[in-house]
C-alpha atoms as a PDB file:
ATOM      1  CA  UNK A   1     -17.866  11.833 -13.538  1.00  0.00           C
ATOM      2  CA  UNK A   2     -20.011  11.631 -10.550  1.00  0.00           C
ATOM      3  CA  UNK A   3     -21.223   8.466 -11.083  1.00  0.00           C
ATOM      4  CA  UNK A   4     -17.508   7.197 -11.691  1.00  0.00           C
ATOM      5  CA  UNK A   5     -16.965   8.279  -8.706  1.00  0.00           C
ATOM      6  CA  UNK A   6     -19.883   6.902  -6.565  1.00  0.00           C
ATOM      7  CA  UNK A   7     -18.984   3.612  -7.873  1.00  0.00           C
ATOM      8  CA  UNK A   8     -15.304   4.384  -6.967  1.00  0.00           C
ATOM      9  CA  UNK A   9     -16.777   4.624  -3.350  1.00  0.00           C
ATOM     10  CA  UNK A  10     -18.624   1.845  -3.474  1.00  0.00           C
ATOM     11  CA  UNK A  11     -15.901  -0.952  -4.157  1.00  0.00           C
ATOM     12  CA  UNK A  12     -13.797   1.248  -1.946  1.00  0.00           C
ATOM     13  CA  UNK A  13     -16.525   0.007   0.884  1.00  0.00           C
ATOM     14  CA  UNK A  14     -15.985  -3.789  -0.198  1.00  0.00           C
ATOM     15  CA  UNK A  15     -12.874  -3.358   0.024  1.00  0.00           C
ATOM     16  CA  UNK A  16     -12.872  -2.240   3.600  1.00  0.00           C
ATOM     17  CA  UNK A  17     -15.857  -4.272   4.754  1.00  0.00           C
ATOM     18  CA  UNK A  18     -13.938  -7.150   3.678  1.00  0.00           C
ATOM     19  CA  UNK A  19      -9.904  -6.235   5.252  1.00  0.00           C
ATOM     20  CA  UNK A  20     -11.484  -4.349   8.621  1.00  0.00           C
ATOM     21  CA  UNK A  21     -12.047  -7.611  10.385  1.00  0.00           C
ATOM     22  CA  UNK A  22      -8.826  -9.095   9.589  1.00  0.00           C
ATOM     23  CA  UNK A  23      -7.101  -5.918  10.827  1.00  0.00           C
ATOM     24  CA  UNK A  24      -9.129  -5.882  13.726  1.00  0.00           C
ATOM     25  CA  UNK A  25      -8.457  -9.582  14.651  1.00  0.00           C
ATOM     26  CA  UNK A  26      -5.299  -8.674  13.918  1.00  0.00           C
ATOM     27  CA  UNK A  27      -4.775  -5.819  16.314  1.00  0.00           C
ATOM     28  CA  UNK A  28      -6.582  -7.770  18.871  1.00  0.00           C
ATOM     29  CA  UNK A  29      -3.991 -10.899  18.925  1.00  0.00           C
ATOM     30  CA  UNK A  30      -1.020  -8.237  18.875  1.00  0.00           C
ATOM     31  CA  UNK A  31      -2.635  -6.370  21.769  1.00  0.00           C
ATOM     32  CA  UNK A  32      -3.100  -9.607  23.855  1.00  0.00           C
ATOM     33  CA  UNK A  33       0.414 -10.388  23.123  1.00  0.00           C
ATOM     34  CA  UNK A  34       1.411  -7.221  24.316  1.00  0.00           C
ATOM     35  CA  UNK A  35       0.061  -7.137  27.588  1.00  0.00           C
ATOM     36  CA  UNK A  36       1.386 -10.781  27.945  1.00  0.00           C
ATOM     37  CA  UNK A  37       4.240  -9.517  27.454  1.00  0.00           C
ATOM     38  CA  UNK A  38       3.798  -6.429  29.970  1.00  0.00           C
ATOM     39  CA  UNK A  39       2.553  -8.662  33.076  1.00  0.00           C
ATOM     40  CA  UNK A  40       5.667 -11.088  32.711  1.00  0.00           C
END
């Protein structure tokens, strides 16, 4: 059971090593557009 769930964690933390930098790029452009946005 605890080794299920060690591995469980595990591919959870490929998962989010691998989608964290598209969210971050992600929240980055949408943030720039926003304060485009803001200054016009």
């Amino acid at each position: 059971m605890l080794a299920a769930f060690n591995t469980h964690i595990k591919v959870m933390m490929n998962i989010h090593i691998r989608i964290l930098p598209v969210t971050l790029i992600w929240v980055l452009r949408y943030a720039l557009v926003w304060l485009r946005g803001s200054r016009l």
